[in-house]
N, C-alpha and C. Protein backbone atom coordinates (compact mmCIF):
# COMPACT_ATOMS: atom_id res chain seq x y z
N UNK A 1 -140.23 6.68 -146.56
CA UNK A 1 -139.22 7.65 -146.92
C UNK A 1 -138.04 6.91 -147.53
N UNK A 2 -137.25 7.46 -148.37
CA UNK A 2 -136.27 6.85 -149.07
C UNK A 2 -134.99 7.94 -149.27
N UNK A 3 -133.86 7.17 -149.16
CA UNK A 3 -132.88 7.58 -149.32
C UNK A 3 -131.77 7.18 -149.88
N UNK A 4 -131.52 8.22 -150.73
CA UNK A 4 -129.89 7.38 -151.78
C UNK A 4 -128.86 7.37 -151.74
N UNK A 5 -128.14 6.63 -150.91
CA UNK A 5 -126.85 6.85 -150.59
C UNK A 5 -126.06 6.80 -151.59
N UNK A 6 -125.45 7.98 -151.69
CA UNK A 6 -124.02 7.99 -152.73
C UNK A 6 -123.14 8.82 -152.00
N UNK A 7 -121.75 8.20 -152.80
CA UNK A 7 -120.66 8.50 -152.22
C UNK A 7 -120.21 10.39 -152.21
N UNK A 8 -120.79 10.80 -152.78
CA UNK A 8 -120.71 12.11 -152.60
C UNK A 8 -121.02 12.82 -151.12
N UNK A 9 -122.09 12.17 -150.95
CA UNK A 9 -123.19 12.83 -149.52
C UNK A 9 -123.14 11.73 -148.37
N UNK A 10 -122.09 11.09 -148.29
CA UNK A 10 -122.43 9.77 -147.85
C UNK A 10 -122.45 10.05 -146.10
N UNK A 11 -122.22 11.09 -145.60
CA UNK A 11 -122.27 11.66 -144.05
C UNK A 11 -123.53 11.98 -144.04
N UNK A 12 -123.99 13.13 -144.70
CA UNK A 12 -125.36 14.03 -145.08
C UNK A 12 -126.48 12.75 -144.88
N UNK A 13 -126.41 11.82 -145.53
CA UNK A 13 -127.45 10.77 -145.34
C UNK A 13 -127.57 9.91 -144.42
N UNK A 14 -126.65 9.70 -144.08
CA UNK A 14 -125.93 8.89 -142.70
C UNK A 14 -127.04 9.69 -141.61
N UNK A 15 -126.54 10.62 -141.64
CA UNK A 15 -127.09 11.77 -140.59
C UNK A 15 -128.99 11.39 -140.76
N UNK A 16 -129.36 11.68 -141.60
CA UNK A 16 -130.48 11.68 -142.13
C UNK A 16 -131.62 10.25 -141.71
N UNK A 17 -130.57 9.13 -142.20
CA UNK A 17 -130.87 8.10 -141.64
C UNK A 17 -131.46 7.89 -140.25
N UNK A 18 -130.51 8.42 -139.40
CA UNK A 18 -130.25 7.98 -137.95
C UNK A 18 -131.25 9.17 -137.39
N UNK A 19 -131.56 9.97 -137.98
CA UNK A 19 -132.71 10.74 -137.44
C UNK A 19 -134.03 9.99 -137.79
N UNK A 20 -133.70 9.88 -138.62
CA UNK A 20 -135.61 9.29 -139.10
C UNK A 20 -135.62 7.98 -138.61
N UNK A 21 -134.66 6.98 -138.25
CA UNK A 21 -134.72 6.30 -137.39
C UNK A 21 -134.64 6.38 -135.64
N UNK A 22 -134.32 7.27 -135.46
CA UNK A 22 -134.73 7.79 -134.02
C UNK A 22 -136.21 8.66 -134.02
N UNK A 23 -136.83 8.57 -134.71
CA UNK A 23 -138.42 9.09 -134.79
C UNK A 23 -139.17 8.34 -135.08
N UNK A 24 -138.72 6.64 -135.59
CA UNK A 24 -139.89 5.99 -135.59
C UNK A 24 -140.65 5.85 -134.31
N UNK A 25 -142.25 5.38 -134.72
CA UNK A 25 -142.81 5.38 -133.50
C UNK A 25 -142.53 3.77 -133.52
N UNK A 26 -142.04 3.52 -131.61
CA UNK A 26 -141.61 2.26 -131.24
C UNK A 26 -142.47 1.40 -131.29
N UNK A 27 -143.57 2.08 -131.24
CA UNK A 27 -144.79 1.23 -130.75
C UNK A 27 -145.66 0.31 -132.17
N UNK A 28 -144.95 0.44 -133.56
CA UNK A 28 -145.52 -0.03 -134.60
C UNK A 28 -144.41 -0.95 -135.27
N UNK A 29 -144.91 -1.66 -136.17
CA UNK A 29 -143.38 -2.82 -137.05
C UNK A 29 -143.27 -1.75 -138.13
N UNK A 30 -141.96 -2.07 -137.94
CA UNK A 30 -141.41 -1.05 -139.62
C UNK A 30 -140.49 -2.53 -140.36
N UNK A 31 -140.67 -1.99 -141.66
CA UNK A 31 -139.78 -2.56 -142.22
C UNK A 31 -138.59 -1.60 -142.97
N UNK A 32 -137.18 -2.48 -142.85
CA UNK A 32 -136.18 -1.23 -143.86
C UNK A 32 -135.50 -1.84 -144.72
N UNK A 33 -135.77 -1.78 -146.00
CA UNK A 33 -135.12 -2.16 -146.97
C UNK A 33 -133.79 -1.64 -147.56
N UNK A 34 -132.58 -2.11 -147.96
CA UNK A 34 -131.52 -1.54 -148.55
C UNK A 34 -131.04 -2.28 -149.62
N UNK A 35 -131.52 -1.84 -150.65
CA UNK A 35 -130.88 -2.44 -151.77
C UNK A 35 -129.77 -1.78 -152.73
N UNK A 36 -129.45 -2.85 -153.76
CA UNK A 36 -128.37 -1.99 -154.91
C UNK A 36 -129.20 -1.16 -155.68
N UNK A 37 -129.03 0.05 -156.28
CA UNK A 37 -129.94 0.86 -157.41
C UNK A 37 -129.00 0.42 -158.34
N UNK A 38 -130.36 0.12 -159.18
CA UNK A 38 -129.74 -0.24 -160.38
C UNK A 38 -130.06 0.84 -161.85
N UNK A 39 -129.97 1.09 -162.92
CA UNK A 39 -130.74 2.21 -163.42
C UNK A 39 -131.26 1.51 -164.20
N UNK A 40 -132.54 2.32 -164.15
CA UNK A 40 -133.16 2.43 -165.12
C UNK A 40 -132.77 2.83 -166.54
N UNK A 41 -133.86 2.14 -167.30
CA UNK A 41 -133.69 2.16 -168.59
C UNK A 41 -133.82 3.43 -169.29
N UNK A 42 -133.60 4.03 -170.22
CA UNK A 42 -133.01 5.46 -170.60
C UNK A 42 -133.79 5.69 -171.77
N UNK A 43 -134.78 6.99 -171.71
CA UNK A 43 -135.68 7.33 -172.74
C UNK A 43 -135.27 7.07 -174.01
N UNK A 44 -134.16 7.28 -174.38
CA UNK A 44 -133.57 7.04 -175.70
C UNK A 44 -133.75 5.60 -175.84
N UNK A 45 -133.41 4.84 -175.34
CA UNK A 45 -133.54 3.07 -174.83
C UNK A 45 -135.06 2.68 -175.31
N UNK A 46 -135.76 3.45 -174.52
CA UNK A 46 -137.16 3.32 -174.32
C UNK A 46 -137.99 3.40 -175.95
N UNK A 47 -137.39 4.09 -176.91
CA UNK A 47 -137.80 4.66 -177.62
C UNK A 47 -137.52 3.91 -178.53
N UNK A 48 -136.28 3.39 -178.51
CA UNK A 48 -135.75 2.86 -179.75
C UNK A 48 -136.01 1.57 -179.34
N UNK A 49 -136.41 0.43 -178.68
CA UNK A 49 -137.16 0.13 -178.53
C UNK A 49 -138.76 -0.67 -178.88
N UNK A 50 -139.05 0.38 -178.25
CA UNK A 50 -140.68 0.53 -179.34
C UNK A 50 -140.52 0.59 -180.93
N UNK A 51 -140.17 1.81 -181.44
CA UNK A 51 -139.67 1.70 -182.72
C UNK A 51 -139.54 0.86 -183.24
N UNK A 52 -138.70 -0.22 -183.01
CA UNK A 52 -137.87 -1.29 -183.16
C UNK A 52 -138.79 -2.43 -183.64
N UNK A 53 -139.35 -2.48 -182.28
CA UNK A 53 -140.79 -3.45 -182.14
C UNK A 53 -141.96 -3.51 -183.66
N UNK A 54 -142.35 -2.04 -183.41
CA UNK A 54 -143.21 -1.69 -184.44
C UNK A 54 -142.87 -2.18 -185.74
N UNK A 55 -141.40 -1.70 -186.17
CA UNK A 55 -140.90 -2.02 -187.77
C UNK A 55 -140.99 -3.54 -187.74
N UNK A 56 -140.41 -4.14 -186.93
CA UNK A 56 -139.98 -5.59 -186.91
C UNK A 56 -141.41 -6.17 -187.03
N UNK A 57 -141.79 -6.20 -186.10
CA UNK A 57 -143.36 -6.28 -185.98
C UNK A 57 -144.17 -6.33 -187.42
N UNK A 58 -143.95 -5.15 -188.19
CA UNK A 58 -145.11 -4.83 -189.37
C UNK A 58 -144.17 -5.90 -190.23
N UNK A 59 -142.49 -6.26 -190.57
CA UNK A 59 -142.39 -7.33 -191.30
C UNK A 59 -142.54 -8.52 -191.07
N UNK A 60 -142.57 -8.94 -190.15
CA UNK A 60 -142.81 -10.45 -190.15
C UNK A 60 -143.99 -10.56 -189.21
N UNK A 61 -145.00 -9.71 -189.17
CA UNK A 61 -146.29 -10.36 -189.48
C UNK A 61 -146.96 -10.44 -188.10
N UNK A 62 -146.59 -9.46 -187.05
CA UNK A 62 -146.61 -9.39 -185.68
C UNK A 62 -147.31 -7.83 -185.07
N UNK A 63 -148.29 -7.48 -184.42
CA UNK A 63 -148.38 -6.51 -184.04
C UNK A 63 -147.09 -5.82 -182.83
N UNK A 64 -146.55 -4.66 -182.55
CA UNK A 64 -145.72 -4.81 -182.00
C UNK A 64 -145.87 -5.19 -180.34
N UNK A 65 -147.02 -5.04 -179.91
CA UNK A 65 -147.18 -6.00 -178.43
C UNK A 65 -147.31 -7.68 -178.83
N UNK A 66 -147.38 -8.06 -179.63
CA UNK A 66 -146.86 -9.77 -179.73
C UNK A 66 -145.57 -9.42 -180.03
N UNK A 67 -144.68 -9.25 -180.93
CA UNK A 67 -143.77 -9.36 -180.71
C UNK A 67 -143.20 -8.81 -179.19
N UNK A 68 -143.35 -7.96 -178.64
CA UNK A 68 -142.97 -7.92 -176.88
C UNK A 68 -142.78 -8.95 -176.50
N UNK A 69 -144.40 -9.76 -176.36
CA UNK A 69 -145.03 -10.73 -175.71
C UNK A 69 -143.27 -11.92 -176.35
N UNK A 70 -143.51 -12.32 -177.15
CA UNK A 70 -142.52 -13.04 -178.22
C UNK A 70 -141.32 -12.90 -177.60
N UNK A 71 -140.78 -11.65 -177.00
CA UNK A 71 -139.17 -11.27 -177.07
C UNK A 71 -139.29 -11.51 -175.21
N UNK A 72 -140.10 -11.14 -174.70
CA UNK A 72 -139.80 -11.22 -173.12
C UNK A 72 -140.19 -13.03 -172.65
N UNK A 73 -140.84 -13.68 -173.37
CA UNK A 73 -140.87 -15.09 -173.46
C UNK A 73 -139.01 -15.59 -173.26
N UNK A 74 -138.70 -15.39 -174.59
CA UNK A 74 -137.55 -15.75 -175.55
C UNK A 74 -136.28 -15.55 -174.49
N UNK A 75 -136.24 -13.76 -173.90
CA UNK A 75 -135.48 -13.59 -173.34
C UNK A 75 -135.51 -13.82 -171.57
N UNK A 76 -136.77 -14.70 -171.01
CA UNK A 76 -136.65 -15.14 -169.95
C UNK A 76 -137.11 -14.18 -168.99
N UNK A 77 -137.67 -13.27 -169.50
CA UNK A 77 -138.24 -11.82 -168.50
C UNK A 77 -139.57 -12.12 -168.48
N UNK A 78 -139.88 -13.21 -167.09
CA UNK A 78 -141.33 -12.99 -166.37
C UNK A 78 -140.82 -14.28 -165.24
N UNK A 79 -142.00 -14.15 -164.55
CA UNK A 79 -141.89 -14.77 -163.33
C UNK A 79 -143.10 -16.05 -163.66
N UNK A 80 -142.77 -16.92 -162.72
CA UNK A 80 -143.62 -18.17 -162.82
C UNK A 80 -144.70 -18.08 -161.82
N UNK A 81 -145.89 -18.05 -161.94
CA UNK A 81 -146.91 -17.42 -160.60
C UNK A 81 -147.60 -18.93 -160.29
N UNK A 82 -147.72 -19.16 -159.29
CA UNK A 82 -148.72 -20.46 -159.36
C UNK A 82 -150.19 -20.50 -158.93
N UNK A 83 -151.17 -20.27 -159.61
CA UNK A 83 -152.36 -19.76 -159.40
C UNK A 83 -153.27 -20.66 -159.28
N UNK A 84 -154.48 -20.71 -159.00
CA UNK A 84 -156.08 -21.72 -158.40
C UNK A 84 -155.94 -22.70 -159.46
N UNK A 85 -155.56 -22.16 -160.89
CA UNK A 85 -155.85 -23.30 -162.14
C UNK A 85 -154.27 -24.04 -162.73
N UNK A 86 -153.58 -24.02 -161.95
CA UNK A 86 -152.41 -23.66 -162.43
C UNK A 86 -150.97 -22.95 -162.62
N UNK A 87 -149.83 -23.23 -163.25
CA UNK A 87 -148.99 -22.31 -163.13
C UNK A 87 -148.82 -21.32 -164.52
N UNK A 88 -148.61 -20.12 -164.20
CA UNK A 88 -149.09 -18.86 -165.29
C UNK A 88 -147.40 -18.24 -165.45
N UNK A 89 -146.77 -17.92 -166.87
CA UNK A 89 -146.20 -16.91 -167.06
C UNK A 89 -146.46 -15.53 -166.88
N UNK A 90 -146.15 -14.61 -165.74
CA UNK A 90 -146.20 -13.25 -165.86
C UNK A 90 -145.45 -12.64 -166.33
N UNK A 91 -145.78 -12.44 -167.44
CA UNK A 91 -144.45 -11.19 -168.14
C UNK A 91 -143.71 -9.59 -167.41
N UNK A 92 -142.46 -9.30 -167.12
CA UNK A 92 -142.17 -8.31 -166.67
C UNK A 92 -142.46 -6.96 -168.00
N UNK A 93 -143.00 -5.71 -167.38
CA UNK A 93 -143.66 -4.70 -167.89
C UNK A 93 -142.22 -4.60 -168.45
N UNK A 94 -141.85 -3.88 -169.65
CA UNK A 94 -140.66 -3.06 -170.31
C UNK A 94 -140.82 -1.93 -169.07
N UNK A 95 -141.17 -1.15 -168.93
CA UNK A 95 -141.29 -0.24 -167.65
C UNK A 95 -140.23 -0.10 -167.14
N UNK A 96 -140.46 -1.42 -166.47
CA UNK A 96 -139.45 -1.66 -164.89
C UNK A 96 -138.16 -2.42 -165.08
N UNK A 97 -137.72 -2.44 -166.35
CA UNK A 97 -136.35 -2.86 -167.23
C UNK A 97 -135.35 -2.28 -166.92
N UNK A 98 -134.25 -2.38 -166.25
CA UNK A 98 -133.11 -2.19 -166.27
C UNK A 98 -132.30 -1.71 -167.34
N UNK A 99 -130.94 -1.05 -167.91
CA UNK A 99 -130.68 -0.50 -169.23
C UNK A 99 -129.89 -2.15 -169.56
N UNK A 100 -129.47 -2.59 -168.90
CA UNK A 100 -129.07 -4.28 -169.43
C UNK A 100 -130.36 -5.13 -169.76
N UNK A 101 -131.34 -5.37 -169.26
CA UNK A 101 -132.36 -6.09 -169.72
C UNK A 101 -132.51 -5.38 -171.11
N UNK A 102 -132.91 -3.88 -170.87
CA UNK A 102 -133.38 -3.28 -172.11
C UNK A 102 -132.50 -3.38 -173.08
N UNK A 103 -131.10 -3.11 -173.01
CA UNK A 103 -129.92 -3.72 -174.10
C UNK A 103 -130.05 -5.13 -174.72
N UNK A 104 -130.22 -6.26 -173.97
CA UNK A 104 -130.20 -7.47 -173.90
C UNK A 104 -131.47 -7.60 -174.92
N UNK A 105 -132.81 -6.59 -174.66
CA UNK A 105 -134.23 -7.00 -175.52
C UNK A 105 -133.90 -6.25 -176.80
N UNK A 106 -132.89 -5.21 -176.83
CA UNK A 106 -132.37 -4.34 -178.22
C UNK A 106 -131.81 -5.66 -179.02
N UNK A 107 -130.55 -6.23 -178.73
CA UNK A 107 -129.74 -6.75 -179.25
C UNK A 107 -130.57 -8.17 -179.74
N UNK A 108 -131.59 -8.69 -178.86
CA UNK A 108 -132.36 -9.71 -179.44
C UNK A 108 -133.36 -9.57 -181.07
N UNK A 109 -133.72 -8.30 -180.93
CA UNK A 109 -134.80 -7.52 -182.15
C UNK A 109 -133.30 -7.42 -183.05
N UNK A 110 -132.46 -7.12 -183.17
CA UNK A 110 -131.06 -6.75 -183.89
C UNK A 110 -130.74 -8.25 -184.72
N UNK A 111 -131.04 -9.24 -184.25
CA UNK A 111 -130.43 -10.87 -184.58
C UNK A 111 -131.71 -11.47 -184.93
N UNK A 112 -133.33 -11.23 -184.56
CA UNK A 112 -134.36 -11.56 -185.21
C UNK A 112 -134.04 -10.57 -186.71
N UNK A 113 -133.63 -9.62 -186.62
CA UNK A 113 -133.88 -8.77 -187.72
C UNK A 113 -132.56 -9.03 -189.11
N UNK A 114 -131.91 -9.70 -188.24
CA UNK A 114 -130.57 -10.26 -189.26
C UNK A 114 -131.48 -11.68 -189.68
N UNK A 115 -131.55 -12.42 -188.84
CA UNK A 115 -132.55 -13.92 -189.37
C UNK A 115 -133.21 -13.42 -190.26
N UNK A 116 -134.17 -12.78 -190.78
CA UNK A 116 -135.57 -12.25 -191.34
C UNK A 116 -134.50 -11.58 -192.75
N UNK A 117 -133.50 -11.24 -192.65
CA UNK A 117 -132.73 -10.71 -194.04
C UNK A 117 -133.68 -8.80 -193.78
N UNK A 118 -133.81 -8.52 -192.58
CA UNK A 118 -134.33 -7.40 -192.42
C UNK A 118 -133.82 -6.41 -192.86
N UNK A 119 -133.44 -4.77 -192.62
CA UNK A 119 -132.73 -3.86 -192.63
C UNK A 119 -133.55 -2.34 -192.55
N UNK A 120 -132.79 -2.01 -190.90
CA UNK A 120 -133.34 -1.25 -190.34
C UNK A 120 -133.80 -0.05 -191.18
N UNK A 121 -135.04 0.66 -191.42
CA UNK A 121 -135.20 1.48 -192.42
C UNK A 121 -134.91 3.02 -191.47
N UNK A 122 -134.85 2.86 -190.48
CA UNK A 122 -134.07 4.09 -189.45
C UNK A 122 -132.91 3.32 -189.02
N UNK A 123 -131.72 4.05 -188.95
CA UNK A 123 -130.39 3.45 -188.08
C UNK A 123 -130.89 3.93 -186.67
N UNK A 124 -130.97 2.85 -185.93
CA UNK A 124 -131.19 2.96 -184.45
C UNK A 124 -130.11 2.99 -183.41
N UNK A 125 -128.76 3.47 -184.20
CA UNK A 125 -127.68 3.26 -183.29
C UNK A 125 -127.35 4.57 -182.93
């Protein structure tokens, strides 16, 4: 079960809390996590984006999942896994992007696309 504390409701959940924690059963391990929410990345984000990818992509010679592959390298988005043969780059999914990661992977396609003497054939702003 999950719950979002915001400052609006911040009794209402309180309340909520302390019930569903007085109903665990004692007799099992729970775990309770509390973290910061952070938001998610924003369909418009999402979109422009892809887009982005694709155009850039068809000029300089990239399908637009290599260029992904290319930009989440570049911009440091994956984890280091250490596996039976070795240690492996796992790339983080665009998915699960934050609207700063996803800004951060906009503004990178924006400065490949100035290098390249590009020019956006949709304004993406």
């Amino acid at each position: 079960m999950k719950y979002r504390l915001q400052k609006h409701n911040w009794e209402g959940v309180m309340q909520n809390i302390r019930y569903a924690l007085m109903n665990l059963d004692p007799q099992k391990d729970w775990v309770i996590e509390i973290k910061k929410h952070v938001e998610r990345r924003t369909n418009d984000q999402n979109s422009k984006f892809h887009a982005m990818c694709g155009e850039l992509g068809d000029v300089i010679g990239y399908t637009a999942g290599e260029l992904k592959r290319l930009l989440k390298h570049e911009l440091g988005f994956y984890t280091v896994v250490n596996g039976p043969v070795g240690k492996v780059a796992r790339l983080e999914s665009s998915a699960d992007w934050d609207t700063e990661k996803m800004s951060r992977a906009i503004e990178q396609l924006n400065l490949w696309a100035i290098e390249v003497g590009h020019v956006w054939r949709i304004d993406y702003d």
